[in-house]
C-alpha atoms as a PDB file:
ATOM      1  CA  UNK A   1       0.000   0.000   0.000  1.00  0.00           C
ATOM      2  CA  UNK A   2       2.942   2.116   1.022  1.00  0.00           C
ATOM      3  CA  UNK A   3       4.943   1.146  -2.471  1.00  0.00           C
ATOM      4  CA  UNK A   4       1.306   2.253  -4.644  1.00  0.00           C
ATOM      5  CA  UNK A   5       0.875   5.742  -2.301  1.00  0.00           C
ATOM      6  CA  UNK A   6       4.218   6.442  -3.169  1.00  0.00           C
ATOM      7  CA  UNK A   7       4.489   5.894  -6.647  1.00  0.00           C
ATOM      8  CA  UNK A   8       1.199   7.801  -7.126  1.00  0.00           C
ATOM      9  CA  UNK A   9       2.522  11.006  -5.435  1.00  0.00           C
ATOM     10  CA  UNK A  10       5.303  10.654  -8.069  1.00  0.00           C
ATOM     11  CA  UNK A  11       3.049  10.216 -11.136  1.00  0.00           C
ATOM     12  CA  UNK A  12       1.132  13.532  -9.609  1.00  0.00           C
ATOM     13  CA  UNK A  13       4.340  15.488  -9.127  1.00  0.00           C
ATOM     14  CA  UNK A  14       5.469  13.927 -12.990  1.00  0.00           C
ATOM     15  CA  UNK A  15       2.447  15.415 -13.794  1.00  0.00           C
ATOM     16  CA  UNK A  16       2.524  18.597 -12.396  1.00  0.00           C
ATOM     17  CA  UNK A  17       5.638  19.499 -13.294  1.00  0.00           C
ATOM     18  CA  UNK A  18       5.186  18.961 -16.997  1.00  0.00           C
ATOM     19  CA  UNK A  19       1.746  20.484 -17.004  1.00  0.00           C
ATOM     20  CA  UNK A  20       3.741  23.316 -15.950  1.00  0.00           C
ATOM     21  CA  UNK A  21       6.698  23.512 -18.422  1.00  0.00           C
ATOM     22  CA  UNK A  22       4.027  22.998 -21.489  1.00  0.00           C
ATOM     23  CA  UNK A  23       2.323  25.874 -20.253  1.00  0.00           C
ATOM     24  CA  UNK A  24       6.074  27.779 -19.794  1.00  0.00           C
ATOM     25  CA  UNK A  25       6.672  26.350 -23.053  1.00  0.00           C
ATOM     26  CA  UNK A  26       3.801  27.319 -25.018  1.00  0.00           C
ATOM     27  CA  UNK A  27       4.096  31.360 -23.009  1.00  0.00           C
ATOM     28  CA  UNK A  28       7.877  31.334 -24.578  1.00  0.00           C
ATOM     29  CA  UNK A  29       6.815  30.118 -28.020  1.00  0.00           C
ATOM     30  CA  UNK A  30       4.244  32.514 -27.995  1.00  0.00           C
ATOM     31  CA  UNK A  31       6.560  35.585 -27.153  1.00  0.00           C
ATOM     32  CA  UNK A  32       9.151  34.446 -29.289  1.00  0.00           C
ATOM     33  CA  UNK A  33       6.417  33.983 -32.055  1.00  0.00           C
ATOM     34  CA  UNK A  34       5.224  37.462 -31.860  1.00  0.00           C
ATOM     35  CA  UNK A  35       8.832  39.143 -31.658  1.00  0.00           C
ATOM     36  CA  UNK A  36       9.733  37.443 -35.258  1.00  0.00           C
ATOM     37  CA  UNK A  37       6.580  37.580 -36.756  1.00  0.00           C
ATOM     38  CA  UNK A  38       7.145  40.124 -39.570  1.00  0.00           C
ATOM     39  CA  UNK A  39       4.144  42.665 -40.829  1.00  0.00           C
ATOM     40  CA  UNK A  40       1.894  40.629 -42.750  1.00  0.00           C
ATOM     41  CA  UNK A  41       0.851  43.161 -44.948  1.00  0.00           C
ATOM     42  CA  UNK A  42       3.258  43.811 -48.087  1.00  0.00           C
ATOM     43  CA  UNK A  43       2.740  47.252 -48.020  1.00  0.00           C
ATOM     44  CA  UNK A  44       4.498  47.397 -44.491  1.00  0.00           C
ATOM     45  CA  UNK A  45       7.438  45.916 -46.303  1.00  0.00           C
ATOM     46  CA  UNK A  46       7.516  48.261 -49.427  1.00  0.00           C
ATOM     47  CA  UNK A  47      10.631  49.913 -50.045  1.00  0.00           C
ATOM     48  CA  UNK A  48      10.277  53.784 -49.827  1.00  0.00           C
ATOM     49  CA  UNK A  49       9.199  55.507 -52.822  1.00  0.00           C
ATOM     50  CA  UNK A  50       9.598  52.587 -54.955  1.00  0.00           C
ATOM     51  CA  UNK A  51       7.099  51.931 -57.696  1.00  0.00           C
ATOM     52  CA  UNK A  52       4.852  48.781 -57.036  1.00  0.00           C
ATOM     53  CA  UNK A  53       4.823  46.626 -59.986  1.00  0.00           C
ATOM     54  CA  UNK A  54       2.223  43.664 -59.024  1.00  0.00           C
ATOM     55  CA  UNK A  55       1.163  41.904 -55.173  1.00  0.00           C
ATOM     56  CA  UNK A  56      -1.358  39.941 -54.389  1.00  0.00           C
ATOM     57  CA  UNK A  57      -2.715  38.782 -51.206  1.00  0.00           C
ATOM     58  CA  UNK A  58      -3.769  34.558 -50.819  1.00  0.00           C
ATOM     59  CA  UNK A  59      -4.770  34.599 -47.066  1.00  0.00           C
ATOM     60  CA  UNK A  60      -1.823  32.064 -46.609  1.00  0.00           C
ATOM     61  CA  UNK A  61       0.574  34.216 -47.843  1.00  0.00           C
ATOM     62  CA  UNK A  62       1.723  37.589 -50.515  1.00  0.00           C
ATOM     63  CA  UNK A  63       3.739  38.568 -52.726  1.00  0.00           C
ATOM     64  CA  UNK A  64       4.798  41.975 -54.574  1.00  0.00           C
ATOM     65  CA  UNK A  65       7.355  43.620 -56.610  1.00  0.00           C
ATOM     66  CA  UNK A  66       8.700  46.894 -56.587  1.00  0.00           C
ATOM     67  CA  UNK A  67      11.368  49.142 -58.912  1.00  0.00           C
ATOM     68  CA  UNK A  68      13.477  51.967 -57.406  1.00  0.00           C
ATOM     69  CA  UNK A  69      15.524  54.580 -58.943  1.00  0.00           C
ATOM     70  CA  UNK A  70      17.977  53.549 -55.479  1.00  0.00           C
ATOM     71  CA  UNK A  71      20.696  51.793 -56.355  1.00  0.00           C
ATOM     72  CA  UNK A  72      20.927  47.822 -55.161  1.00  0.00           C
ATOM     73  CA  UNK A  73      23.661  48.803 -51.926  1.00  0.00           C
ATOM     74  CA  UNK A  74      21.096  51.457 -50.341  1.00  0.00           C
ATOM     75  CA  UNK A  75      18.337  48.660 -50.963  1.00  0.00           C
ATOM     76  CA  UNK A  76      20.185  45.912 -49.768  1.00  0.00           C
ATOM     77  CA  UNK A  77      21.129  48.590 -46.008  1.00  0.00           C
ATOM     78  CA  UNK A  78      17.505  49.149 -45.895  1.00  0.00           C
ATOM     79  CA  UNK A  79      16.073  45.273 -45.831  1.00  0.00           C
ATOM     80  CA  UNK A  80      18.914  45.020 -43.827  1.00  0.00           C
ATOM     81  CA  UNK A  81      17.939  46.986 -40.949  1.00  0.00           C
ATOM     82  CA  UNK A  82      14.346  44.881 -41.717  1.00  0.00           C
ATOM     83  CA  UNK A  83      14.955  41.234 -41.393  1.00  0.00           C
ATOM     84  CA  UNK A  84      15.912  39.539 -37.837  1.00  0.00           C
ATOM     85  CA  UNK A  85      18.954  38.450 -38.978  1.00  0.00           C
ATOM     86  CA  UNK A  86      21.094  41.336 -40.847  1.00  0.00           C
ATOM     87  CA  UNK A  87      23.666  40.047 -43.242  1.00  0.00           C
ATOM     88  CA  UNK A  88      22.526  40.226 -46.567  1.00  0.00           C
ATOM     89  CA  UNK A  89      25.450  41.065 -47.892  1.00  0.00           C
ATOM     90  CA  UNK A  90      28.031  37.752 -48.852  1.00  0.00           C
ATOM     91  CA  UNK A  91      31.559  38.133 -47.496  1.00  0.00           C
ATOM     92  CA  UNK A  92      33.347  37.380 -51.267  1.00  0.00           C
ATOM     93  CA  UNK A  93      31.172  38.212 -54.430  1.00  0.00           C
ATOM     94  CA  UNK A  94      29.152  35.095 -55.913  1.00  0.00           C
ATOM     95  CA  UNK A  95      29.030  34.237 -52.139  1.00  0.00           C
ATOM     96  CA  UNK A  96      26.449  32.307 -49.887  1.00  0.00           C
ATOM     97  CA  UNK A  97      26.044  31.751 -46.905  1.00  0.00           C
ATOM     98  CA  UNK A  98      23.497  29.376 -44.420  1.00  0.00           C
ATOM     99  CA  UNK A  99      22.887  29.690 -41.129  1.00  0.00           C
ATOM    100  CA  UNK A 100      20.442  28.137 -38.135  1.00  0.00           C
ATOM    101  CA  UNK A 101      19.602  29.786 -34.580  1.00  0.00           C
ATOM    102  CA  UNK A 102      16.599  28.883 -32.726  1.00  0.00           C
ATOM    103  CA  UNK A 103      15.037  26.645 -34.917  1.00  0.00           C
ATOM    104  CA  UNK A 104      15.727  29.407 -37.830  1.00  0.00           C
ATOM    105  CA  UNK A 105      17.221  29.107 -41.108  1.00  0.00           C
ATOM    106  CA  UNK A 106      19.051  31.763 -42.967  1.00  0.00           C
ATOM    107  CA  UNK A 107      19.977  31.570 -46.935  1.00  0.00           C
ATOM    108  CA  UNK A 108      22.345  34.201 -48.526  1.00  0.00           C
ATOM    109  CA  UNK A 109      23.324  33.777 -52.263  1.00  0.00           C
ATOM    110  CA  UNK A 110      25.035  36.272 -54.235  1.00  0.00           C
ATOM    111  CA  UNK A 111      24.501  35.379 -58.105  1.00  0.00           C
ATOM    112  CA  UNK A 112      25.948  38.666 -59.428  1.00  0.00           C
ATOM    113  CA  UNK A 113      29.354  36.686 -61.192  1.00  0.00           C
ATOM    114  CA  UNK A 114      30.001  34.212 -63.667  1.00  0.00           C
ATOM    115  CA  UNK A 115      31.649  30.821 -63.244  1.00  0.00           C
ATOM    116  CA  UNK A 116      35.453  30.894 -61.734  1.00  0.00           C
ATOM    117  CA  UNK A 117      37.520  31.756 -64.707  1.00  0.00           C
ATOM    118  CA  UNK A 118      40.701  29.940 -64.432  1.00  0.00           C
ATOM    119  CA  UNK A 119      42.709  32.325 -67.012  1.00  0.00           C
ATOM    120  CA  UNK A 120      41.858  34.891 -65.306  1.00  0.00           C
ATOM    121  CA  UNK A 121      41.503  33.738 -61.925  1.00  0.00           C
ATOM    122  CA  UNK A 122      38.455  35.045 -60.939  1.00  0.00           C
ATOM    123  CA  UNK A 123      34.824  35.236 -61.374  1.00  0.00           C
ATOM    124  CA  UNK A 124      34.244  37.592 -63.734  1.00  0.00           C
ATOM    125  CA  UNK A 125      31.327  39.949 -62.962  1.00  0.00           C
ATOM    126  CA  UNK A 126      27.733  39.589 -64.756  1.00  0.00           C
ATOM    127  CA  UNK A 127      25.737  42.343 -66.401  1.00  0.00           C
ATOM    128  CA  UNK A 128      23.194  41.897 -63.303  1.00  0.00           C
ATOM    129  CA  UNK A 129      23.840  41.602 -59.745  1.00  0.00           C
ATOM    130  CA  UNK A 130      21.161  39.383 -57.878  1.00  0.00           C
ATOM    131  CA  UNK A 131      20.681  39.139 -53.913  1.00  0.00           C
ATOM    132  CA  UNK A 132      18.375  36.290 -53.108  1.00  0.00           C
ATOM    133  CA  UNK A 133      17.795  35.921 -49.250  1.00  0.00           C
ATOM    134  CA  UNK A 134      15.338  33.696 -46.903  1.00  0.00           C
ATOM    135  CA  UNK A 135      14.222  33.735 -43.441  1.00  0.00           C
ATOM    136  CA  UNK A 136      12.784  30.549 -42.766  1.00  0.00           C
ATOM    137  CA  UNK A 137      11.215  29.063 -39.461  1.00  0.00           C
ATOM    138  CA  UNK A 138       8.015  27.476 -37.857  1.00  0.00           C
ATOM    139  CA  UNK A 139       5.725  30.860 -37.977  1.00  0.00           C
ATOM    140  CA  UNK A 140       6.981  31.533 -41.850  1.00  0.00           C
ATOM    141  CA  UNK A 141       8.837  32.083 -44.679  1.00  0.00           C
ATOM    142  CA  UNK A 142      10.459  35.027 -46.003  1.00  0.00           C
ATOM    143  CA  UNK A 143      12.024  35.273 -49.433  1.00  0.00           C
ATOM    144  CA  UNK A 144      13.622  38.520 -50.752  1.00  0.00           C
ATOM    145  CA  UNK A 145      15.421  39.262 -53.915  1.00  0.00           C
ATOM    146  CA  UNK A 146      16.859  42.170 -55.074  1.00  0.00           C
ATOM    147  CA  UNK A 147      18.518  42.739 -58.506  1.00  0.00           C
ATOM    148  CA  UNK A 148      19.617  45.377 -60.844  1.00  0.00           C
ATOM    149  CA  UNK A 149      21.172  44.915 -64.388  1.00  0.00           C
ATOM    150  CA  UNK A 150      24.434  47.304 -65.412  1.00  0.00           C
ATOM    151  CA  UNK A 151      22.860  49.025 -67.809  1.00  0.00           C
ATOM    152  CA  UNK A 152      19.441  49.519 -65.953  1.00  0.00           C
ATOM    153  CA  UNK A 153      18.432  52.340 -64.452  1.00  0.00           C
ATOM    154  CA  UNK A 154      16.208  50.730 -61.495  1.00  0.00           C
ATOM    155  CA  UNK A 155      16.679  48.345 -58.850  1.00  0.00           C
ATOM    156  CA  UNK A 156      13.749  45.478 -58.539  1.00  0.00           C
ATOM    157  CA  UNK A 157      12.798  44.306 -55.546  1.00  0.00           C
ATOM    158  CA  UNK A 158      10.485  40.917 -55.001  1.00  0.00           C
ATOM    159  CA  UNK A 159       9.394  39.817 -51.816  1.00  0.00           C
ATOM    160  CA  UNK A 160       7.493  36.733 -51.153  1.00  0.00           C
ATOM    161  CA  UNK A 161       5.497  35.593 -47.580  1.00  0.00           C
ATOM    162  CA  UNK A 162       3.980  32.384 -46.358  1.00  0.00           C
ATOM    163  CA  UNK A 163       2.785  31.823 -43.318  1.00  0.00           C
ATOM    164  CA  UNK A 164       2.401  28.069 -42.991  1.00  0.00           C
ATOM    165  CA  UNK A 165       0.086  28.240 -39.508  1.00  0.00           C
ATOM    166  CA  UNK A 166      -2.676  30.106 -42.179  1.00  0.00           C
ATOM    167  CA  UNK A 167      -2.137  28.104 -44.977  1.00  0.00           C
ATOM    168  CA  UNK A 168      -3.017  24.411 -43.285  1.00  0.00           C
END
């Protein structure tokens, strides 16, 4: 009787004690949630003074486009200051770059050369430079790319969100 009073004090403590950290857990999750979650409206994203092209709105998720007369570094400083994690800028041109923190995954590319040239050793530089970067994690995905030919005379932006939770 002893062995059954004591092993049932221990199940309710078990209990307790995870009741308790699912309810810490869910409190931190939903903090954390609402510190990363970016604006869900486009236009909160929208570069200043740029031109919209096209967006659209599917309850689950947006996109839009948008030209500026600002060339791709300014654009590139300003989503920088926007995203939770900042460096949308490779270390070497032609670079990428992935990273994870808290259940959060970061893609960089840099697709602004040409294949390594071995004459010349070095990758030669194309006619457009294109920034593609993604914030990805359990609440949703942002994708960003920002481009601008040589001979234009506007930078484009696209921006894609999905918010998985909405979508399913």
């Amino acid at each position: 009787m002893r062995q059954v009073s004591f092993i049932g004090a221990v199940l309710g403590i078990v209990v307790v004690a995870w009741a308790f950290s699912q309810t810490q857990l869910a409190a931190t999750q939903s903090a954390h949630k609402e510190a990363r979650k970016p604006a869900r409206d486009a236009g909160q994203w929208k570069y200043p003074g740029s031109k919209e092209l096209v967006s659209a709105d599917a309850g689950g998720g947006w996109y839009a486009r948008w030209t500026t007369d600002d060339d791709l570094d300014k654009v590139i400083a300003f989503y920088g200051k926007r995203f939770h994690y900042t460096k949308l800028t490779p270390n070497k041109p032609g670079g990428s770059n992935i990273e994870h923190q808290d259940r959060w995954t970061y893609c960089l590319q840099d697709d602004s050369v040409e294949a390594f040239d071995s004459k010349a050793d070095k990758n030669p530089a194309r006619p457009v430079a294109v920034r593609i970067f993604v914030e990805h994690g359990p609440w949703y995905t942002l994708t960003l790319v920002i481009s601008r030919a040589k001979e234009d005379t506007h930078t484009h932006i696209a921006m894609i969100f999905c918010d998985p939770v909405r979508i399913f």
